[in-house]
C-alpha atoms as a PDB file:
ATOM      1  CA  UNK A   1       0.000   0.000   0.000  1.00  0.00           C
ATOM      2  CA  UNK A   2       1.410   3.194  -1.233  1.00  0.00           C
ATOM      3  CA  UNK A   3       1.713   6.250   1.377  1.00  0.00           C
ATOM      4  CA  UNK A   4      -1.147   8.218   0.465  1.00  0.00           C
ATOM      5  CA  UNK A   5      -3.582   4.931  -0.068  1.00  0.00           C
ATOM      6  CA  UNK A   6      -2.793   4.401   3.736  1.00  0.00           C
ATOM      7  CA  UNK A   7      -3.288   7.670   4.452  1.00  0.00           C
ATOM      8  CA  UNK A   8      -7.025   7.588   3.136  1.00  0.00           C
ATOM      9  CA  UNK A   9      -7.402   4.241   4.390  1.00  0.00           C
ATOM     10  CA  UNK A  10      -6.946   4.698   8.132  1.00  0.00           C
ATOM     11  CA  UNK A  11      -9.686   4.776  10.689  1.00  0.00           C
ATOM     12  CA  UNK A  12      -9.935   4.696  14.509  1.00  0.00           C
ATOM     13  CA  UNK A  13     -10.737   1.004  14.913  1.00  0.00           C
ATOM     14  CA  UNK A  14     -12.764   0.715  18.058  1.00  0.00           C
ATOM     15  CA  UNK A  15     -13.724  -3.413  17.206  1.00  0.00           C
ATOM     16  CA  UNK A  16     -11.024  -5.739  16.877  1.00  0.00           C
ATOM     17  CA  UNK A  17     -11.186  -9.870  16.556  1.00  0.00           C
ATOM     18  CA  UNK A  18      -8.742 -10.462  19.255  1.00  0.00           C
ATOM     19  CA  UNK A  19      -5.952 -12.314  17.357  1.00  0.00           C
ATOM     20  CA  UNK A  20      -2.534 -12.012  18.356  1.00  0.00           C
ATOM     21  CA  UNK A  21      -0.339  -9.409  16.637  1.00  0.00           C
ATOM     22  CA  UNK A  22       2.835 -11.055  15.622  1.00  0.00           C
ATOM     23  CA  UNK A  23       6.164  -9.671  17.445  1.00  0.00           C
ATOM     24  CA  UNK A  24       7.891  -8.439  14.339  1.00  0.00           C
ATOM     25  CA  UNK A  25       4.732  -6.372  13.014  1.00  0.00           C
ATOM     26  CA  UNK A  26       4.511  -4.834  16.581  1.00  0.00           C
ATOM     27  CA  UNK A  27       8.349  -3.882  16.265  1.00  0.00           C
ATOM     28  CA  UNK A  28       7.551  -2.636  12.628  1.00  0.00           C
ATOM     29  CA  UNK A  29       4.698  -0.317  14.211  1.00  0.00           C
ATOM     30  CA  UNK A  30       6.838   1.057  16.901  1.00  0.00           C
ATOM     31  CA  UNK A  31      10.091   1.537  14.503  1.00  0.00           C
ATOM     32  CA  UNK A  32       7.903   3.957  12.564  1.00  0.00           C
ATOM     33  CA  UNK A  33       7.042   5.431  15.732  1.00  0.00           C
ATOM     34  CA  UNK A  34      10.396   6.107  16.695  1.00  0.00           C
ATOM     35  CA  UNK A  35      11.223   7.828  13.085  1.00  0.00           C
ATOM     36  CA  UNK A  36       8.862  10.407  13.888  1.00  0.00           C
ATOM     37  CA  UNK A  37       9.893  13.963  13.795  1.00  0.00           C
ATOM     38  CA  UNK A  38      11.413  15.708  17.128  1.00  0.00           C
ATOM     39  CA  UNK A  39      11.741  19.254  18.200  1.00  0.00           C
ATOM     40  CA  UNK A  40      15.568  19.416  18.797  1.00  0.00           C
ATOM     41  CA  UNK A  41      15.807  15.693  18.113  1.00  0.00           C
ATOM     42  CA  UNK A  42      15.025  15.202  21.851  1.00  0.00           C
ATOM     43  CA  UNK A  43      12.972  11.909  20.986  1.00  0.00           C
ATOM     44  CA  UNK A  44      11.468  12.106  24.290  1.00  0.00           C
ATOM     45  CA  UNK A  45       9.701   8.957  23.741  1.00  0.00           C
ATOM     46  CA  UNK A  46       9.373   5.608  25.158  1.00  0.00           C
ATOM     47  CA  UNK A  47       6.780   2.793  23.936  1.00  0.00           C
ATOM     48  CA  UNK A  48       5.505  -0.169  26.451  1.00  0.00           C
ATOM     49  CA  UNK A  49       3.905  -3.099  24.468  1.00  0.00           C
ATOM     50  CA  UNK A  50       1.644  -4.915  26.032  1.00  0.00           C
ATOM     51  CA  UNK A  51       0.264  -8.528  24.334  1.00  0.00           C
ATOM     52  CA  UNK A  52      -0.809 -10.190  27.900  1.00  0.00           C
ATOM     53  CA  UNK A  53      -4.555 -10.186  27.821  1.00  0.00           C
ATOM     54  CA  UNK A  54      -5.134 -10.214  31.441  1.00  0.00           C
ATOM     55  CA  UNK A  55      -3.166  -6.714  30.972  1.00  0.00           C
ATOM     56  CA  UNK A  56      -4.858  -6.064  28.241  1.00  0.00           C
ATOM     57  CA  UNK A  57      -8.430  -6.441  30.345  1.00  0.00           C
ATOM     58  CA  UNK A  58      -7.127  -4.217  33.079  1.00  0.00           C
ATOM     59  CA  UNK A  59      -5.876  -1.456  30.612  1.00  0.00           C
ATOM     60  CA  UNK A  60      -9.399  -1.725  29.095  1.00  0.00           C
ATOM     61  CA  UNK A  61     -10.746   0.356  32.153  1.00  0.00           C
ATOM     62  CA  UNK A  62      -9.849   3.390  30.253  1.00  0.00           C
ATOM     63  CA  UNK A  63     -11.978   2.593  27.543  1.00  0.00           C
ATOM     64  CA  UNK A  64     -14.145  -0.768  27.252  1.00  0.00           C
ATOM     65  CA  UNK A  65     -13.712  -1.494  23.612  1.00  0.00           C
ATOM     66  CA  UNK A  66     -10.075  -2.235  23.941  1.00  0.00           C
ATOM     67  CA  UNK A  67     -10.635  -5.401  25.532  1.00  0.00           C
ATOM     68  CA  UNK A  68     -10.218  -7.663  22.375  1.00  0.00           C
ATOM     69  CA  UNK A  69      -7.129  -5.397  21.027  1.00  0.00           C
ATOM     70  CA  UNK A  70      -4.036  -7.865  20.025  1.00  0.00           C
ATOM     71  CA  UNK A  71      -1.680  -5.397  21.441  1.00  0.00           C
ATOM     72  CA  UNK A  72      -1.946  -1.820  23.402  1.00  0.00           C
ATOM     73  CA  UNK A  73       0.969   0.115  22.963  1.00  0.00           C
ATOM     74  CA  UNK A  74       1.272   3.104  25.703  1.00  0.00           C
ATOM     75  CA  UNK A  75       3.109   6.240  24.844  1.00  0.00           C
ATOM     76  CA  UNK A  76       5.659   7.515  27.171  1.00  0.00           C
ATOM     77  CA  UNK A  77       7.104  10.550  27.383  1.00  0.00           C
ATOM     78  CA  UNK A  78       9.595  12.732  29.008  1.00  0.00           C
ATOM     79  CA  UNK A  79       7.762  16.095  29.746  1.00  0.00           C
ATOM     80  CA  UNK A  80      10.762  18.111  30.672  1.00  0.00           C
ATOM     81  CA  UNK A  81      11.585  18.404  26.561  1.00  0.00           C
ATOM     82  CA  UNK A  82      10.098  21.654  25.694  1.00  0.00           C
ATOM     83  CA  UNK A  83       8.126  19.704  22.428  1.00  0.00           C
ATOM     84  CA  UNK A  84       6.798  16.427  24.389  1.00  0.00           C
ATOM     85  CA  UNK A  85       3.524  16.940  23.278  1.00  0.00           C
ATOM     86  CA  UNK A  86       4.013  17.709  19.738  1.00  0.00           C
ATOM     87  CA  UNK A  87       6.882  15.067  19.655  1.00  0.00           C
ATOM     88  CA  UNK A  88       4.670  11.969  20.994  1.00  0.00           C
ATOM     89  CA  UNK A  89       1.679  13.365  18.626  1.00  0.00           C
ATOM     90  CA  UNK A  90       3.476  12.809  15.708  1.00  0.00           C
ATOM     91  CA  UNK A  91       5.160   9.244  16.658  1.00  0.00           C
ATOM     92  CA  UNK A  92       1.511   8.647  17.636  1.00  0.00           C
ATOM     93  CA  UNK A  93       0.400   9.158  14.360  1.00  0.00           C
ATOM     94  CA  UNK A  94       3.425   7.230  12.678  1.00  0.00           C
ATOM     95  CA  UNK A  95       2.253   4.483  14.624  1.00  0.00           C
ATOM     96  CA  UNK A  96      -1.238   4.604  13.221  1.00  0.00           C
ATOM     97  CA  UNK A  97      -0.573   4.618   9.261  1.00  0.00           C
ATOM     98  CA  UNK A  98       2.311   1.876   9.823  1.00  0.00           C
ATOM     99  CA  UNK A  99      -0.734  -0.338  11.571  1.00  0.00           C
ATOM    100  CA  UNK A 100      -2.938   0.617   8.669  1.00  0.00           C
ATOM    101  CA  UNK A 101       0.009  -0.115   5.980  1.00  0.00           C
ATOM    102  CA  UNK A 102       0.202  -3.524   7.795  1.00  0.00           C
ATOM    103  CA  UNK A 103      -3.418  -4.222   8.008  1.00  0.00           C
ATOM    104  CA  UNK A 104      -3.960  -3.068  11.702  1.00  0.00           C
ATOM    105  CA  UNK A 105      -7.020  -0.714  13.147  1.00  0.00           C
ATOM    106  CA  UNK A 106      -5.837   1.151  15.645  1.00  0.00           C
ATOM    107  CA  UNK A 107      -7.160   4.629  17.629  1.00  0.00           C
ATOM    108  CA  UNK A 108      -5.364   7.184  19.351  1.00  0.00           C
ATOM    109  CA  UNK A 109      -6.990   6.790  22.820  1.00  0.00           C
ATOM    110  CA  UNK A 110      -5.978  10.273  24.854  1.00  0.00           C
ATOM    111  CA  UNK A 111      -8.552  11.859  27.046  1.00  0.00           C
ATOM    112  CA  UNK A 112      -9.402   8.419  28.906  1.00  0.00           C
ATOM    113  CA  UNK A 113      -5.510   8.062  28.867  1.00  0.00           C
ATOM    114  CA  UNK A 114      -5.074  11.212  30.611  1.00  0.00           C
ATOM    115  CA  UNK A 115      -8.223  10.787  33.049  1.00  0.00           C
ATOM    116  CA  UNK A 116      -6.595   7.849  34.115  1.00  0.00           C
ATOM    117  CA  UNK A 117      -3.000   8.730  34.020  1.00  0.00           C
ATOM    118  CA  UNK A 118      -1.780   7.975  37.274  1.00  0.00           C
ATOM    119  CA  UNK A 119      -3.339   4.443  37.625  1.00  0.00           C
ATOM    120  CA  UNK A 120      -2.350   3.550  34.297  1.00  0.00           C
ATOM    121  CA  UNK A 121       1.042   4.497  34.835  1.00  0.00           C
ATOM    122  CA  UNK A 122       1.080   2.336  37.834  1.00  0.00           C
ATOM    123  CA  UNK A 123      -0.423  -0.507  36.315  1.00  0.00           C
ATOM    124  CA  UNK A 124       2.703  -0.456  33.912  1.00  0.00           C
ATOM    125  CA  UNK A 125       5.053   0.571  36.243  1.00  0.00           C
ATOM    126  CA  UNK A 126       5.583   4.158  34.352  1.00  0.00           C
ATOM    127  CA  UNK A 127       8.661   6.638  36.710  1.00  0.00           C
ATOM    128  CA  UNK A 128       6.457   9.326  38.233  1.00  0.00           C
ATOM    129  CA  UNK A 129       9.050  11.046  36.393  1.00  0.00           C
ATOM    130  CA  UNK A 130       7.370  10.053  32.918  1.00  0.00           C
ATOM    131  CA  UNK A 131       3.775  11.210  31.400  1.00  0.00           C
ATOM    132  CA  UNK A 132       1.396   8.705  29.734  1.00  0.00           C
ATOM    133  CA  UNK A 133       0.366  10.852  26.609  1.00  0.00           C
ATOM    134  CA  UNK A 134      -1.880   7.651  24.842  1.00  0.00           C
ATOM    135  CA  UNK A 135      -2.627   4.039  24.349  1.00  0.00           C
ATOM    136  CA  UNK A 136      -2.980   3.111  21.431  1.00  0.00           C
ATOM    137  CA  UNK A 137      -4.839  -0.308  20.792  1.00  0.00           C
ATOM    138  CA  UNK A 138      -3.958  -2.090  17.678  1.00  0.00           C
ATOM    139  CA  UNK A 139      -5.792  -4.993  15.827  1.00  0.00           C
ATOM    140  CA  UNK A 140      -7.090  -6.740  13.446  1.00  0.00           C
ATOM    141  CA  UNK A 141     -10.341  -4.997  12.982  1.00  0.00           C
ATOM    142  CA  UNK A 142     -13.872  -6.335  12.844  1.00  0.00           C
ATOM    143  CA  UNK A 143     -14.312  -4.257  10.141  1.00  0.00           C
ATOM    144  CA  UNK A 144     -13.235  -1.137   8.605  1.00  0.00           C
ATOM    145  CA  UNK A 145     -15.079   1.870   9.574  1.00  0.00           C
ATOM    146  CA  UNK A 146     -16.720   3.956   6.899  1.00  0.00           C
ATOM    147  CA  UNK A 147     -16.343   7.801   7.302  1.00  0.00           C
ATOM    148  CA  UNK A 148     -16.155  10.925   5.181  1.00  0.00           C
ATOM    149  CA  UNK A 149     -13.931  13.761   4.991  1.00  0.00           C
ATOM    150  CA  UNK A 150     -14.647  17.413   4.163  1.00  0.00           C
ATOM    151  CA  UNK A 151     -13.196  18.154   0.872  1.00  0.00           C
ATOM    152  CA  UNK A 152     -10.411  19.820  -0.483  1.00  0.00           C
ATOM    153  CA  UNK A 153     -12.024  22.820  -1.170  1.00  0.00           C
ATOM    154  CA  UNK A 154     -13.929  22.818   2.258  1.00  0.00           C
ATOM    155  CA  UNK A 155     -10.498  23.103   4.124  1.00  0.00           C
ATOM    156  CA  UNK A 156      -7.802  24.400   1.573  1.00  0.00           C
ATOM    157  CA  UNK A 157      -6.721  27.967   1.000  1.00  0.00           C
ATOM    158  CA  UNK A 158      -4.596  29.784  -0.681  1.00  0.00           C
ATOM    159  CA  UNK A 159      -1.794  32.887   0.149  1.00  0.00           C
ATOM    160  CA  UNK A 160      -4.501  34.079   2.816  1.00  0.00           C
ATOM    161  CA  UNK A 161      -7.488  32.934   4.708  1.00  0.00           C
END
């Protein structure tokens, strides 16, 4: 699948089959994660996969649906960069079109995340020092969710507004 075919292709998958993930796709995902652009090339980032599905269960508290995901992957981050946010954002959304590219739903899961920060982070045994910016459940979808966009000309302008 060619860059901008994945681009139109991905979704936030929020119904997954509950098949494993296989090891090397998950270290394909989180390589493209770690290519990600970084302000000052800080790469404040750290990624904890999780494939145990009792762990899997207990991360679902933050959001039901994730229960049948074949891997969570939580974001980690470093918030004394001055960029953490941004950074993690955009390995975040590497993450997400290298799932899609290898057949993966996935969503970017943030304001449960962060409701649920500090219990999360103990469940995975995340330094106080360290912020949980996401989870981001990956699988093999029940189904591809169907979804527009506005178009081009809704959103695009150019020289001025």
């Amino acid at each position: 699948m060619d860059l901008f075919e994945t681009i139109r292709k991905r979704r936030s998958v929020r119904n997954y089959t509950g098949e494993p993930i296989p090891r090397a796709h998950l270290e394909q995902i989180v390589e493209a994660a770690r290519w990600a652009p970084s302000g000052y090339n800080k790469q404040p980032w750290e990624f904890v996969v999780v494939t145990r599905r009792e762990v899997i269960e207990q991360l679902a508290a933050a959001a039901n649906w994730m229960d049948k995901a074949g891997a969570i992957v939580a974001v980690v981050i470093d918030p004394t960069t001055k960029f953490w946010i941004e950074d993690g954002s955009a390995a975040i959304v590497n993450m997400l079109l290298a799932a899609t590219a290898l057949g993966y739903g996935s969503c970017w899961l943030e304001g449960y995340t962060l409701r649920m920060e500090d219990e999360l982070k103990r469940l995975l045994n995340i330094p106080d020092s360290r912020r949980l910016l996401s989870l981001v459940p990956l699988g093999v979808p029940v189904e591809w969710p169907e979804q527009t966009k506005k178009s081009l000309d809704e959103v695009l302008r150019w020289e001025t507004y």
